[in-house]
Each structure stands twice: as structure tokens, then as C-alpha cells.
Protein backbone atom coordinates (compact mmCIF):
# COMPACT_ATOMS: atom_id res chain seq x y z
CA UNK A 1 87.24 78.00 92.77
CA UNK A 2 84.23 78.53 95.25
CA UNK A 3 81.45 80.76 95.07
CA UNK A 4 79.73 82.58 97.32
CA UNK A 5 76.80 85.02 98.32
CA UNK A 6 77.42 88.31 99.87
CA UNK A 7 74.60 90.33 101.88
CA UNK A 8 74.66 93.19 103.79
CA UNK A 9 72.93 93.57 107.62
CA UNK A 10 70.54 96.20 106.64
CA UNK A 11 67.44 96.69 105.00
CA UNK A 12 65.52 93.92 103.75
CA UNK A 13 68.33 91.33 104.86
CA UNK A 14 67.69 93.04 108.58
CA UNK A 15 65.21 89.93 109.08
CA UNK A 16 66.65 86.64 110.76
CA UNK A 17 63.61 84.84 108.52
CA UNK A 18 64.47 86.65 105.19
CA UNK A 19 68.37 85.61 105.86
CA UNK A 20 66.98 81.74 106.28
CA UNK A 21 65.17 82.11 103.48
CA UNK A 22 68.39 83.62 101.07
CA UNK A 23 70.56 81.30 103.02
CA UNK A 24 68.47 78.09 102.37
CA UNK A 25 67.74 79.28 98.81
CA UNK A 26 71.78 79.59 98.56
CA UNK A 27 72.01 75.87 99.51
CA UNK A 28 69.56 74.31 97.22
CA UNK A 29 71.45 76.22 94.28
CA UNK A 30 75.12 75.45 94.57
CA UNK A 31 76.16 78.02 96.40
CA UNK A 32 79.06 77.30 98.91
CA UNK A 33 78.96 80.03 101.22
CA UNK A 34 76.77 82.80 102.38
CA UNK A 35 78.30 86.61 103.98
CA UNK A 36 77.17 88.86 105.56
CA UNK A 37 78.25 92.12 106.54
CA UNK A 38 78.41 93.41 110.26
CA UNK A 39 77.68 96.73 110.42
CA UNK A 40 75.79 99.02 113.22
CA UNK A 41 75.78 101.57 111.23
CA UNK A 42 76.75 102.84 107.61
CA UNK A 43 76.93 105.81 105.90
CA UNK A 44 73.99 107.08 104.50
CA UNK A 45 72.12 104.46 105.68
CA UNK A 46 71.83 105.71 109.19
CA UNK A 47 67.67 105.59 108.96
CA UNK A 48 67.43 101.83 107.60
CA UNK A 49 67.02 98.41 110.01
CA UNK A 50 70.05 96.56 110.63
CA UNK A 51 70.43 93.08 111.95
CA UNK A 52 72.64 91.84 114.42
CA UNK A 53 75.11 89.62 111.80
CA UNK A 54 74.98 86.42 114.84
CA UNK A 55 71.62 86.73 115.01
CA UNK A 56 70.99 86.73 110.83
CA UNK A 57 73.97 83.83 110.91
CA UNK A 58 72.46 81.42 112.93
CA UNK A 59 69.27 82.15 111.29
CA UNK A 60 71.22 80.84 108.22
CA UNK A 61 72.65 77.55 110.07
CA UNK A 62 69.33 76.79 111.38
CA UNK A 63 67.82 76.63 107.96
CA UNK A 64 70.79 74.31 106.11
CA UNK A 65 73.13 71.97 106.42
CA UNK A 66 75.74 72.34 104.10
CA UNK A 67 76.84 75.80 102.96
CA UNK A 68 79.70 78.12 104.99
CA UNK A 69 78.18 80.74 106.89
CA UNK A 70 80.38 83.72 107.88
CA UNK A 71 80.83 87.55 108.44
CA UNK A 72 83.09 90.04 106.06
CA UNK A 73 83.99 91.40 107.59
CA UNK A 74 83.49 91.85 111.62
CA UNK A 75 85.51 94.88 112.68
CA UNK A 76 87.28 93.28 115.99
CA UNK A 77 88.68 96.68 117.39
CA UNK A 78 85.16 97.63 118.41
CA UNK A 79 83.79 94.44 119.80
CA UNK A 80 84.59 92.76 123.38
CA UNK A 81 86.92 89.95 122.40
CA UNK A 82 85.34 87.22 124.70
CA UNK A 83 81.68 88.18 123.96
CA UNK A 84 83.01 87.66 119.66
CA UNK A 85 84.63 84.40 120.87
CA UNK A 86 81.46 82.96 122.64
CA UNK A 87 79.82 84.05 119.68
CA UNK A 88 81.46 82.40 117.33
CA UNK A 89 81.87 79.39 119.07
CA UNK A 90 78.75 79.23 119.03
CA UNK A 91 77.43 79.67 116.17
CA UNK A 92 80.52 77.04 114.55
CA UNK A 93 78.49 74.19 117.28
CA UNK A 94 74.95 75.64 115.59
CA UNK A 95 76.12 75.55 112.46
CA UNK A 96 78.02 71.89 113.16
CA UNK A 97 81.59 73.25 111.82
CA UNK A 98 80.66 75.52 108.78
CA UNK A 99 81.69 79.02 109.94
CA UNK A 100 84.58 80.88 108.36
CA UNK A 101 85.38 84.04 110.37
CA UNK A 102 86.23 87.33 108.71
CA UNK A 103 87.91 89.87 110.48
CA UNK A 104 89.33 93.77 109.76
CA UNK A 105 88.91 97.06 111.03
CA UNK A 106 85.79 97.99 109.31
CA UNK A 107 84.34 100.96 108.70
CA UNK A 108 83.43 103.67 108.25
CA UNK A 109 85.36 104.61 110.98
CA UNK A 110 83.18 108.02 111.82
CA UNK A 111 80.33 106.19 111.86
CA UNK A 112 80.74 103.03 112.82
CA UNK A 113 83.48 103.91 115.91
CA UNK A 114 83.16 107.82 116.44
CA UNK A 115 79.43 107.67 116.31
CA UNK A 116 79.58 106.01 119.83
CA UNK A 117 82.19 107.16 121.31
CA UNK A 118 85.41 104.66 120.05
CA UNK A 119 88.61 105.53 119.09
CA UNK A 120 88.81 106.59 115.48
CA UNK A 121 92.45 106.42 115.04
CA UNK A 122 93.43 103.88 112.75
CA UNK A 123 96.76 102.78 114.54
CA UNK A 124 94.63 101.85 117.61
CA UNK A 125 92.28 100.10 115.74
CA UNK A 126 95.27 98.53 114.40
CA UNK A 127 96.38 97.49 117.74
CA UNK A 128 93.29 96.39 118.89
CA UNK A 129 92.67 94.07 116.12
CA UNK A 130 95.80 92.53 116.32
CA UNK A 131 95.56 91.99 120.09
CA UNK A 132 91.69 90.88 119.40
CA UNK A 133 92.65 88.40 117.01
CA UNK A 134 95.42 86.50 119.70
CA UNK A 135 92.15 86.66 122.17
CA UNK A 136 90.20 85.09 119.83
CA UNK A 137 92.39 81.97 118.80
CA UNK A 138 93.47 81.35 122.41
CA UNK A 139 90.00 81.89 123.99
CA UNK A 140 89.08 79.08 120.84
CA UNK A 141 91.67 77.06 122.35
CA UNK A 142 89.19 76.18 125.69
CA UNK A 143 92.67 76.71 127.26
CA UNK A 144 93.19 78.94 130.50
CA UNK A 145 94.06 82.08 128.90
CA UNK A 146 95.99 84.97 131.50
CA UNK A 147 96.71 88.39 129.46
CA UNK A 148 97.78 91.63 130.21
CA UNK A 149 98.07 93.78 126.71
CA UNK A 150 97.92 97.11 125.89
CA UNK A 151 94.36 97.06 125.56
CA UNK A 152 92.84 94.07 126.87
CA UNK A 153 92.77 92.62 130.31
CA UNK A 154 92.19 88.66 130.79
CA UNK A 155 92.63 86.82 134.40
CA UNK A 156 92.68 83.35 134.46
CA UNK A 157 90.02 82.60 132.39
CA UNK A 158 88.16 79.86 129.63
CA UNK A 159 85.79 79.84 127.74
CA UNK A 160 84.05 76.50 126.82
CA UNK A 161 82.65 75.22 124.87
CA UNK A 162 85.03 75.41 122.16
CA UNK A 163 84.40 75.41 118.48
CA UNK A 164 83.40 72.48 116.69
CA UNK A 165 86.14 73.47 114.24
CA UNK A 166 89.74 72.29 115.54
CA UNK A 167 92.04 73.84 116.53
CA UNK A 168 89.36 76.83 115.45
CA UNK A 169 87.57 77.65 112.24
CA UNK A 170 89.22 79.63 109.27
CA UNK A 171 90.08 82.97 109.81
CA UNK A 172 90.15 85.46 106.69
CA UNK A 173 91.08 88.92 106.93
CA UNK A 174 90.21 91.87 105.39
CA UNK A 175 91.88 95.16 104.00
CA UNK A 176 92.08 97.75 101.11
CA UNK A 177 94.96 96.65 98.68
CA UNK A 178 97.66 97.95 97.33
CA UNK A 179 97.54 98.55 101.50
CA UNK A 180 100.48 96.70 102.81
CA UNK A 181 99.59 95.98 106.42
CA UNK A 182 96.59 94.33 106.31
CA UNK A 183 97.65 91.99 103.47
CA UNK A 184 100.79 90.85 105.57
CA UNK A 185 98.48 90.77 108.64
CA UNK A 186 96.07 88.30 106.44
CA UNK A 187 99.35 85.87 105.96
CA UNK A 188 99.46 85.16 108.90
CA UNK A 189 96.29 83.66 109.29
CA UNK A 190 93.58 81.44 106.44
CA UNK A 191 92.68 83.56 104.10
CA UNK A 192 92.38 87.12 102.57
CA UNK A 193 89.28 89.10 101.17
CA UNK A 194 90.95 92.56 99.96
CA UNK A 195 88.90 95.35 98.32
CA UNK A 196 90.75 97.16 95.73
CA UNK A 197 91.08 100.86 95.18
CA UNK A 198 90.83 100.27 91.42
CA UNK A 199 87.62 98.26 91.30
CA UNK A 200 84.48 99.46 93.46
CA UNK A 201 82.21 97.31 95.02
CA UNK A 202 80.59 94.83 93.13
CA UNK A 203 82.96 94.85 90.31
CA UNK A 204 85.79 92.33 89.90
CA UNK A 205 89.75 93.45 90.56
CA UNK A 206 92.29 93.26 87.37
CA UNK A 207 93.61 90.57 86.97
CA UNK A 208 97.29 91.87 87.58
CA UNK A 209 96.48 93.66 90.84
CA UNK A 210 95.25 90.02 92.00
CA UNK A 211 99.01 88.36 91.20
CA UNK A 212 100.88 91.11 92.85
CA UNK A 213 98.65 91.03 96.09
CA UNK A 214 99.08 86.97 95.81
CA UNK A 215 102.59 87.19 95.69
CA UNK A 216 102.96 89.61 98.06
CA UNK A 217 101.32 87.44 100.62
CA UNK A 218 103.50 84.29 99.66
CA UNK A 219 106.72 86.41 100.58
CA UNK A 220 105.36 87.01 104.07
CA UNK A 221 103.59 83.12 104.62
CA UNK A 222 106.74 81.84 106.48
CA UNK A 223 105.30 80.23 109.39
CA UNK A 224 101.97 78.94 107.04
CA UNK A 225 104.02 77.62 104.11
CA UNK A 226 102.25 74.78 102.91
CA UNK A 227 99.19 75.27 104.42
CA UNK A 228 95.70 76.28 102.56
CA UNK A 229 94.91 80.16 101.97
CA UNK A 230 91.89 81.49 100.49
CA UNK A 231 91.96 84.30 98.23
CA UNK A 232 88.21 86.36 97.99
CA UNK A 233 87.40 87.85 95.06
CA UNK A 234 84.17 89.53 93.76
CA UNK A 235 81.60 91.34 91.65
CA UNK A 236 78.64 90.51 89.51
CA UNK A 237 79.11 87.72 87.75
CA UNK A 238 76.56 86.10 84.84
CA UNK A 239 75.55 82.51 85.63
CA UNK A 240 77.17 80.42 83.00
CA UNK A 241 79.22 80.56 79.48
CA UNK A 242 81.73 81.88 77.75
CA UNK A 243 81.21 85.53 79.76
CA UNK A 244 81.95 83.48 83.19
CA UNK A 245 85.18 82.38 82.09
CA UNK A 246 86.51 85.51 80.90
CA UNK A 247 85.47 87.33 83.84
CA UNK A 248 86.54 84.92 86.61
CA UNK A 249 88.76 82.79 84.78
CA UNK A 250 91.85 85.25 84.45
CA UNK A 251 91.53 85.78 88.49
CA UNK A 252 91.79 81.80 89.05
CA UNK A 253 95.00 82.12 87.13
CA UNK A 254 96.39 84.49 89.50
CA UNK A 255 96.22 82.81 92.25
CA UNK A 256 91.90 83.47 93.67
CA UNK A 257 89.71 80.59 95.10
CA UNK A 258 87.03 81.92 95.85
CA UNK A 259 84.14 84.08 93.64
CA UNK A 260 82.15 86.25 95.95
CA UNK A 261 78.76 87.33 94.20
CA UNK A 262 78.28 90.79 95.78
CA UNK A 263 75.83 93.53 94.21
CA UNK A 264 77.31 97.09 93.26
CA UNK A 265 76.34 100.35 96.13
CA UNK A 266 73.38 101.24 94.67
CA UNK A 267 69.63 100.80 95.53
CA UNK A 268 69.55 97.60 94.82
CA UNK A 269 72.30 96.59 97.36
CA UNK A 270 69.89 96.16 100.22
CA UNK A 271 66.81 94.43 98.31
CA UNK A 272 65.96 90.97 98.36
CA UNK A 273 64.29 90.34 95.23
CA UNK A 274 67.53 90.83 92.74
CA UNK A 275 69.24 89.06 94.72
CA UNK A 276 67.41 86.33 95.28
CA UNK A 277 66.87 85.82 91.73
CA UNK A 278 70.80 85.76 91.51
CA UNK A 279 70.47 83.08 94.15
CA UNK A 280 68.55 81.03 91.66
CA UNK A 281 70.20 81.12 88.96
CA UNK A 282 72.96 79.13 90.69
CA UNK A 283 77.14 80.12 90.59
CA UNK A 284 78.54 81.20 87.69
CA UNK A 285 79.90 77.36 85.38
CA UNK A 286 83.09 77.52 83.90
């Protein structure tokens, strides 16, 4: 099991030097990854700062050397598929190989697609995704890449430099489970981060919801049989003791590798000083 620290884009974490500062801070505790979310906007947080998630990220790689950096989730479907792979790319050369990319459709969809314009139905986010997603992993490639699609358009082109990360970094992929799709979309790639419908944010998943959704995703692993795959879990954990172990220890049994500390949606969500002091108190020992 690995743990992690999970931030949103907004509020105080809007700041490239307050992400450095959580992100370093994160290091020199344990920690073994730092998210952060990529929103542009969110509901009912329409009048706060937000942060460009690159921006905050390499931020973060600029200020350590050791700890994963990564988004969860980016919602592909509204992004440019070339300008997310030069990003990335990017950031994996900044960051000398530590970026772990997490993708979905994100949300809220009125907000965060209707607000400007996008396509709110969830089939053609769907689509896009997908189609975004084969983009990204051949434009990784520094290959030629040639595609005509349904909803992107790509002549002849490549993009170098490629990731540091060969042949790219991990790719994780979000969804809402006991949701299907996503979940057999997320087997086909590193890893999956699923939010449940029984657990809200910032509170861990039951145990037995965690086994079927592993289990589902072994039945549809054909071509990646073998291979690692991440399973993100999360909540509020306490640091150390007998408490850690019940709470996280049932989810390593079925079947989750990785812890991510993430705060409830409440005030608190978007303020540094809780969890910073989180930060310091290191990853929860079991």
C-alpha cells in the first residue's frame, strides 16, 4: 500500500508557491504522491481562485525529487489532446519520470462543460475521452501519428520530446462505481481511482464494494494480465495504530494499493492549514 495527498485547484491551493510548499512538505514526511484536482470551475465555488493543475504540478516537481505528482482527475473530453500531451510530457521531463496521469470525464458537467459552451452529453464525452486517451498514448509515442476520428483530426504529425517515462507514464482512470463503463474502460489501462455512490468524499468505500469493483476489473484485464494495476482508495485516515489498520487494512485485503488522504466537502476542503498539519503528521503506519 501507498499513500498519498489529495488537493484541490482552488482556493488556498490556487498558488503555484503554496502547492511547492504542501508538495515539498509531502516529501519530507513519507508521503508518496501528491493530487491535485483539475477543475475550471466547480459548483458553488464559482467566486474562489483556481489554479491551472500544470502550472500547480510543476510547481510541485520543482520543489522535490522524489514523490509522484499527478492530476485526478483531468477531464480529457474538454481539453485539446495535443496541448494535454505536450503538457504532460512535459511536466514527466520536469519532474524526471514521476508523473502518474489521471484521466475521466469530470465534472460537473453544467459547469465545468456547459458553462462554456461544450457538449454536456455524457455519451460524447464518452467518445471523446476514449478517442483522447488513443491521442494521448500515440502522441507519447514521439511516433508520426495520422488520425481521422469522429472527433479529432491529426495530419502527419509528432510531438517530441517524449516523456521521460517509457513507453509513457501510468495512466489511471477515473469513474463513479457500481458504474460499469468506466471501470472496464480503467482495465484497459494502469490503474483505477473510482468514487463510490455509498461513501462521499473523504470517507473510505466498504470494504465489499472494493472486492466486487476489483474483480470486476480482473474479468475485463485480458490484454494487461500480468501486468501492475493500481487500485485508489480514500478518506481521512488517523496517522498511526490500531485505528489505521482497521480502517485501511480491510481495503488492502480486497485488492487496494493505494491510500489517498483526501479531506471531506466542507470548508475545510480548500484550506491549507488542516491540511498541512495532516501533511506532517506523516501516512497513516500499519
Amino acid at each position: 500500500m501507498r499513500f498519498s495527498m489529495n488537493i484541490p485547484n482552488f482556493g488556498d491551493f490556487a498558488d503555484a508557491r503554496t502547492v511547492a510548499s504542501v508538495a515539498s512538505a509531502a516529501e519530507e514526511a513519507g508521503w508518496d504522491a501528491l493530487f491535485i484536482w483539475d477543475h475550471v470551475v466547480h459548483e458553488k465555488r464559482r467566486n474562489r481562485s483556481f489554479g491551472d493543475p500544470w502550472m500547480l504540478l510543476t510547481a510541485a516537481a520543482l520543489a522535490t525529487s522524489r514523490i509522484k505528482l499527478g492530476t485526478l482527475v483531468t477531464p480529457v473530453a474538454r481539453r485539446r489532446p495535443q496541448q494535454l500531451a505536450r503538457q504532460v510530457s512535459t511536466l514527466d521531463r520536469v519532474s524526471e519520470g514521476r508523473v502518474i496521469f489521471g484521466a475521466g470525464l469530470g465534472g460537473p458537467v453544467e459547469d465545468e462543460y456547459g458553462s462554456f459552451g461544450e457538449p454536456t452529453d455524457p455519451a460524447v464525452l464518452a467518445e471523446r475521452l476514449d478517442e483522447g486517451l488513443d491521442l494521448l498514448e500515440r502522441y507519447w509515442s514521439g511516433e508520426p501519428v495520422t488520425h481521422h476520428g469522429r472527433h479529432y483530426e491529426v495530419d502527419d504529425v509528432r510531438l517530441l520530446p517524449t516523456p521521460v517515462q517509457r513507453p509513457r507514464m501510468p495512466v489511471w482512470i477515473g469513474g463513479f462505481w457500481p458504474h460499469r463503463r468506466p471501470m472496464r474502460r480503467a482495465a484497459q489501462w494502469d490503474g483505477a481511482v473510482p468514487l463510490f455512490h455509498s461513501a462521499r468524499h473523504g470517507h473510505a468505500p466498504p470494504a465489499g464494494e472494493v472486492r466486487e469493483l476489483v474483480d470486476y476489473i480482473g474479468r475485463h484485464r485480458h490484454d494487461g494480465a500480468g501486468k501492475p494495476f493500481e487500485v485508489v482508495v480514500g478518506g481521512v485516515s488517523p496517522a498511526a495504530g490500531a485505528r489505521a489498520r482497521d480502517l485501511i487494512g480491510p481495503l488492502i485485503d480486497a485488492g487496494a494499493t493505494w491510500w489517498d488522504e483526501r479531506r471531506p466537502m466542507d470548508d475545510e476542503l480548500e484550506r491549507l492549514a488542516p491540511v498541512l498539519r495532516r501533511i506532517e503528521e506523516g501516512p497513516p503506519v500499519l
